[in-house]
Protein backbone atom coordinates (compact mmCIF):
# COMPACT_ATOMS: atom_id res chain seq x y z
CA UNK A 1 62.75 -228.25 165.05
CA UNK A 2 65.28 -227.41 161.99
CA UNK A 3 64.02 -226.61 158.79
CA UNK A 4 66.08 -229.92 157.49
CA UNK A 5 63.84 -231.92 160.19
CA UNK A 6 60.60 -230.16 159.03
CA UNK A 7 61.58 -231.29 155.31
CA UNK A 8 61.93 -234.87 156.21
CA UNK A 9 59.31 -235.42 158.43
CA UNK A 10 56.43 -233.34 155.73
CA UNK A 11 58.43 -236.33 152.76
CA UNK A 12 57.95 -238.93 155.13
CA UNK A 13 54.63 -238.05 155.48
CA UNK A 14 54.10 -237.81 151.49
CA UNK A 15 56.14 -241.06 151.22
CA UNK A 16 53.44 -243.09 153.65
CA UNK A 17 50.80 -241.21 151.59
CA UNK A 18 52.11 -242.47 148.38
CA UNK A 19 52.43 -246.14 149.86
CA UNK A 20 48.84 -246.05 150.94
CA UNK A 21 47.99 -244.94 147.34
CA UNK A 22 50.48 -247.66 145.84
CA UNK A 23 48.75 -250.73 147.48
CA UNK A 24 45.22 -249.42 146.37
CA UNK A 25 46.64 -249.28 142.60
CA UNK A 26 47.61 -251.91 140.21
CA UNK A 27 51.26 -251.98 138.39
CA UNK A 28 51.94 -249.94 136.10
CA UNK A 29 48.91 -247.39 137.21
CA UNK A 30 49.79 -243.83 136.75
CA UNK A 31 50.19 -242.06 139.97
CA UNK A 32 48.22 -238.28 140.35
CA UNK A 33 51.21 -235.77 139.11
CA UNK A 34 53.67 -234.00 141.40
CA UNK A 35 51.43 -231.20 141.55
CA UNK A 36 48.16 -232.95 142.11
CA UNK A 37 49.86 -235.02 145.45
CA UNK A 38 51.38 -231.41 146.77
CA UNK A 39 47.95 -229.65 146.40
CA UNK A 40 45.93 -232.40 148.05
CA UNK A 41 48.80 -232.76 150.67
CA UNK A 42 50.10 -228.64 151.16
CA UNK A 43 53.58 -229.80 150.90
CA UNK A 44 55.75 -228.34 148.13
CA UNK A 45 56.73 -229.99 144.87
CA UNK A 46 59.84 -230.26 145.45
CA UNK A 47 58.83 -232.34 148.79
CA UNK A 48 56.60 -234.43 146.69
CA UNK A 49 59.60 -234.94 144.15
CA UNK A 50 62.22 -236.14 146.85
CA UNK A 51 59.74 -238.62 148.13
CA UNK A 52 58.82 -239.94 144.81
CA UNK A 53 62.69 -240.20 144.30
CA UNK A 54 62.63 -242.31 147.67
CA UNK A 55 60.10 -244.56 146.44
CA UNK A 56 62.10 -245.18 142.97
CA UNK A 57 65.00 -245.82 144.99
CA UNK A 58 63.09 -248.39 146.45
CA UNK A 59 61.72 -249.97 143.47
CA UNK A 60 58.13 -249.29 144.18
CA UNK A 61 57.54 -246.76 141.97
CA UNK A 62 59.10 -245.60 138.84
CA UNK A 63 59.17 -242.73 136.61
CA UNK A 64 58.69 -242.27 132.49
CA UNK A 65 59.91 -238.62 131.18
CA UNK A 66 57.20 -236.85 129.21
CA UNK A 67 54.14 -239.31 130.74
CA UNK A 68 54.56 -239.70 134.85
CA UNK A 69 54.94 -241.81 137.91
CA UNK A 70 53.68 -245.37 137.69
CA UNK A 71 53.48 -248.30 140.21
CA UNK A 72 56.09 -250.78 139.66
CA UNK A 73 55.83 -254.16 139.37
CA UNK A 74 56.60 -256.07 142.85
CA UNK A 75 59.87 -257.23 143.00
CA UNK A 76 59.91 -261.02 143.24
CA UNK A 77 62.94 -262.26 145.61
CA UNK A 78 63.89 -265.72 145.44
CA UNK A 79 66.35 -267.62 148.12
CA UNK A 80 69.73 -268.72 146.40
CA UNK A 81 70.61 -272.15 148.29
């Protein structure tokens, strides 16, 4: 296996982590820091911090400079007919 195929299969792994933790939390809970989840998971930051970034992308998480990750709020999707 490439080390680009490593990479994404240790931030998949930290992204199905980080859902687990998301649907034990309430919105707008903190998430641990970057550096807690990489500890607890041996992965590197900067694998934790693409992941993370995934997750925003999504919408389930996001992100306030100077105070951390939170859980967003779910997304509420309505039909237009």
């Amino acid at each position: 296996m490439t080390e680009a195929a490593e990479a994404r299969g240790r931030s998949e792994q930290v992204r199905e982590h980080v859902r687990a933790l998301l649907a034990r939390l309430d919105p707008h809970q903190k998430l641990p820091t970057e550096r807690q989840l990489a500890d607890e998971l041996g992965v590197s930051r900067l694998t934790v911090r693409s992941a993370i970034g995934a997750l925003e992308r999504e919408g389930r998480v996001y992100r306030i400079q100077g105070s951390g990750t939170f859980v967003a709020a779910p997304l509420i999707a309505k039909a237009l007919e």
